[in-house]
Protein backbone atom coordinates (compact mmCIF):
# COMPACT_ATOMS: atom_id res chain seq x y z
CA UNK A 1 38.51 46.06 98.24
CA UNK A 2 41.93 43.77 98.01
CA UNK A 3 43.18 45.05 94.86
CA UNK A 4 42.09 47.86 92.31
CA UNK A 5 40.37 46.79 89.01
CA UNK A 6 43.60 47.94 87.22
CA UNK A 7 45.94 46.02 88.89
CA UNK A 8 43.59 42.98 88.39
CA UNK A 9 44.09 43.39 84.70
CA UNK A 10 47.28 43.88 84.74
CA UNK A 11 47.81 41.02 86.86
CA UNK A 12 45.75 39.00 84.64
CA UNK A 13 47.14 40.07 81.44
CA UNK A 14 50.51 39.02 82.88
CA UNK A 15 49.45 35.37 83.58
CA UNK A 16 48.23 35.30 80.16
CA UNK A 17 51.04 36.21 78.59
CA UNK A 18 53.14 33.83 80.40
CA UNK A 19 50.83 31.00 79.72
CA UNK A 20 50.87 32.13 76.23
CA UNK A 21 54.56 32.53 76.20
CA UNK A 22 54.77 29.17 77.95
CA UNK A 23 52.64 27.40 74.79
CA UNK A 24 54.48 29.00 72.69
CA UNK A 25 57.91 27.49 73.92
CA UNK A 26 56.34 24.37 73.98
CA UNK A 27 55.31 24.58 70.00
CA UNK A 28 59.05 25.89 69.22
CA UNK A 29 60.31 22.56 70.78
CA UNK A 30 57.87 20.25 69.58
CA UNK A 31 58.77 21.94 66.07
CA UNK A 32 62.72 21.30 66.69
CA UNK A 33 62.11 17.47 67.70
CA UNK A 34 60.44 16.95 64.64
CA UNK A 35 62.54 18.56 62.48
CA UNK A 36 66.25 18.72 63.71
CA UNK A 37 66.71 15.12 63.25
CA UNK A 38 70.24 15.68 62.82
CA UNK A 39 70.87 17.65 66.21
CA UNK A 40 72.73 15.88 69.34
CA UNK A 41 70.37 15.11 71.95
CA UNK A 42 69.99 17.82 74.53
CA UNK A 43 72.87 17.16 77.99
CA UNK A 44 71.15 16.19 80.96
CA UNK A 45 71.33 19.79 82.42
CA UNK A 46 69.65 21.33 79.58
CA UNK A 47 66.59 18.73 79.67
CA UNK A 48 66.25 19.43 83.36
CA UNK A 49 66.06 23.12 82.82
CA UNK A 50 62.89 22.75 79.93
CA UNK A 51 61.43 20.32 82.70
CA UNK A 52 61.21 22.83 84.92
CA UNK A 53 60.45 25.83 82.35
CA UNK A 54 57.06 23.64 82.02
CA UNK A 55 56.08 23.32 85.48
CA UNK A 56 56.02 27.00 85.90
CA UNK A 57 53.39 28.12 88.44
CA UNK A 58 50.92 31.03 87.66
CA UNK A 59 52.38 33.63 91.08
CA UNK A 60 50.30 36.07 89.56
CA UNK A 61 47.34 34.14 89.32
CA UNK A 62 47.91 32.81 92.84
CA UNK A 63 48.04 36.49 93.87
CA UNK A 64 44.66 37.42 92.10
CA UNK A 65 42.93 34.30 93.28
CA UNK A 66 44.67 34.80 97.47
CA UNK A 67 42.83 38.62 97.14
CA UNK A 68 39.90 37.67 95.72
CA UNK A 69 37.25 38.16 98.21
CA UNK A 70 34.40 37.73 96.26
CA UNK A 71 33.06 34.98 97.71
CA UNK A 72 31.78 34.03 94.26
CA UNK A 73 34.51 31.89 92.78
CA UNK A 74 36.52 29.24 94.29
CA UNK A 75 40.42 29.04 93.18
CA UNK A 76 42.34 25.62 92.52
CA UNK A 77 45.95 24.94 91.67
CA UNK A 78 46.74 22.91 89.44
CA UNK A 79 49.98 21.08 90.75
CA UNK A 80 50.76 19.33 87.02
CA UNK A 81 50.21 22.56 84.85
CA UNK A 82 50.66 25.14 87.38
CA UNK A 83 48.12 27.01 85.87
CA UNK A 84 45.25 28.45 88.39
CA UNK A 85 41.50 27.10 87.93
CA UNK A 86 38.85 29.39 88.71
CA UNK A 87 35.26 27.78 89.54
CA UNK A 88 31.93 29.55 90.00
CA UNK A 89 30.85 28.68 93.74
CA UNK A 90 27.68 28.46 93.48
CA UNK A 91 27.89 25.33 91.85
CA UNK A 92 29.08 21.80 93.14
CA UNK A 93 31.60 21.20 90.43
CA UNK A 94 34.33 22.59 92.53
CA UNK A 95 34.08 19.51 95.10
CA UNK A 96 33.13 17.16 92.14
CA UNK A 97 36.76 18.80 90.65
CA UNK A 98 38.66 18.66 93.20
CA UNK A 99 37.55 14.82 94.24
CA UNK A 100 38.64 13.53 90.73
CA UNK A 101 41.63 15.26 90.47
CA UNK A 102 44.00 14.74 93.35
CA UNK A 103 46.43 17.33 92.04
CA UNK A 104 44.46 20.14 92.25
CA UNK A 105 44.85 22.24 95.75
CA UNK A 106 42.62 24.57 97.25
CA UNK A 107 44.00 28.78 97.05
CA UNK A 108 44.08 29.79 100.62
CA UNK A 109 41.81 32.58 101.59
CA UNK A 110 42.10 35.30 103.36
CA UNK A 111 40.04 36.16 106.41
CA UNK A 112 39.35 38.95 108.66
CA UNK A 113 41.50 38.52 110.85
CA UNK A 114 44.48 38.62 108.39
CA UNK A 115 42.81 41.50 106.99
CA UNK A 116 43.16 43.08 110.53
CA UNK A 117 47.04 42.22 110.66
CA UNK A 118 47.39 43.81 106.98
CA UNK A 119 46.55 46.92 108.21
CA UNK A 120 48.01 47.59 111.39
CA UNK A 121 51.49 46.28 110.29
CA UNK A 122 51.03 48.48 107.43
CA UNK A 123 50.31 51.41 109.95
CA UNK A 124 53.52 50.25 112.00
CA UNK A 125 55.72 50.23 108.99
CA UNK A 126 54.51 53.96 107.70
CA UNK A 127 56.91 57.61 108.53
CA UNK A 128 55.20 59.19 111.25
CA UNK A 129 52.97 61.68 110.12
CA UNK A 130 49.18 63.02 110.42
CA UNK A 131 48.08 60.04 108.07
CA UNK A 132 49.75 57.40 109.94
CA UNK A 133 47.34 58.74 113.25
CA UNK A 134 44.61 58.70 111.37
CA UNK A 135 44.72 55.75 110.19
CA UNK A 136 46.12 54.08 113.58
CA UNK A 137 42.74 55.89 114.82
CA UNK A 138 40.83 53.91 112.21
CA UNK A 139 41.96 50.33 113.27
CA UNK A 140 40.25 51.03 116.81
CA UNK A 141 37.06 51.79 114.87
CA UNK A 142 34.00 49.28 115.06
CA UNK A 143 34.00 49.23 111.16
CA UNK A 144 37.87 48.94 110.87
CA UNK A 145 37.75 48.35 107.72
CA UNK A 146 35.35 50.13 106.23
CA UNK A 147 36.97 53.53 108.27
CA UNK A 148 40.97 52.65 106.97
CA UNK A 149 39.85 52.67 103.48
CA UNK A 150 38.14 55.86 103.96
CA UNK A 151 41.58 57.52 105.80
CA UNK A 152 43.48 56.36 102.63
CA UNK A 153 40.92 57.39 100.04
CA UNK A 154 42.38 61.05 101.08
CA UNK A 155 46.37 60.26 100.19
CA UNK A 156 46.47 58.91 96.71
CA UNK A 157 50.26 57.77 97.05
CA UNK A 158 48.88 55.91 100.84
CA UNK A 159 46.60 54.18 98.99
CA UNK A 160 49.36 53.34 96.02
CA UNK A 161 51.73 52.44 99.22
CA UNK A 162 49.05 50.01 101.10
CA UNK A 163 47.91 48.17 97.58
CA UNK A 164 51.48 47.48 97.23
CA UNK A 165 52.08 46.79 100.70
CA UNK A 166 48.81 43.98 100.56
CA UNK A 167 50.10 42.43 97.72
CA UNK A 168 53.68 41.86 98.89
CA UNK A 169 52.15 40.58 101.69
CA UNK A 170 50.59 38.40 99.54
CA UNK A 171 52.50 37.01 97.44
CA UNK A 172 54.86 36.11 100.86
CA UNK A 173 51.36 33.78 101.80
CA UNK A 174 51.43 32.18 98.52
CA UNK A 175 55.28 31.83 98.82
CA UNK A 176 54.66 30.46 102.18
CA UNK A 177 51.98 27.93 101.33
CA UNK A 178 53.47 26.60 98.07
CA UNK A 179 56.92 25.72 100.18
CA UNK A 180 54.50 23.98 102.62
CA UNK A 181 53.09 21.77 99.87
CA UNK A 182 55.53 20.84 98.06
């Protein structure tokens, strides 16, 4: 488990309301071209600001789609919008997709081995205490995994610590990648 259902919906609501935010902007400038005739043309500085305003890029959906272990849905970004495109794996549209349109990029995934590193730096970085032994215990287990989760299951405010931790850790891979391709 990469992220709790709650902050998957709160992640998600946030994209939407960016993207809705983001439409929204776009209407309320559309609506001033058309009807402030009389207004001076934006300065250059001020156009290149609203150029970048709509090439925002969906972090939080990003973050969803990098934790998403699912194996059910494949993630796409959409270099033009910015905007995150989900697609069912099962079927082949998501090669078909990403064929036609060049600006789409595949989300990177996580794997097991990143996993791994998740946990033990997160067991490095904790105070020195029972938990932190426990847990350090854990990552020598044949079910790693599996026996870390169960360790934290018994700390609420662990747990709270390591989701957070994970998702910082996260979002520095999706910081990461999106430097490499631009």
């Amino acid at each position: 488990m990469a992220i709790s259902l709650m902050q998957k919906i709160r992640l998600g609501l946030r994209g939407w309301m960016r993207r809705h935010e983001g439409s929204a902007d776009a209407r309320n400038a559309d609506f001033l071209k058309r009807n402030a005739t009389w207004a001076a043309p934006p300065p250059a500085a001020a156009q290149a600001v609203a150029a970048n305003a709509q090439s925002k890029i969906d972090l939080e959906g990003l973050q969803v789609a990098y934790l998403d272990d699912s194996g059910q849905i494949e993630h796409y970004l959409d270099t033009a919008s910015g905007e995150v495109i989900d697609i069912p794996s099962a079927q082949g549209a998501a090669v078909k997709l990403a064929r036609e349109n060049p600006g789409l990029r595949r989300v990177p995934a996580r794997s097991e081995a990143s996993d791994a590193e998740d946990r033990a730096a997160f067991v490095e970085a904790m105070d020195p205490a029972k938990l932190r032994e426990e847990l350090r215990r854990a990552l020598g287990m044949p079910d790693a995994a599996r026996e870390f989760r169960q360790v934290l299951a018994r700390d609420r405010s662990a747990e709270r610590a390591w989701y957070n931790f994970k998702n910082d850790r996260a979002i520095a891979v999706i910081e990461k990648w999106l430097e490499e391709e631009e």
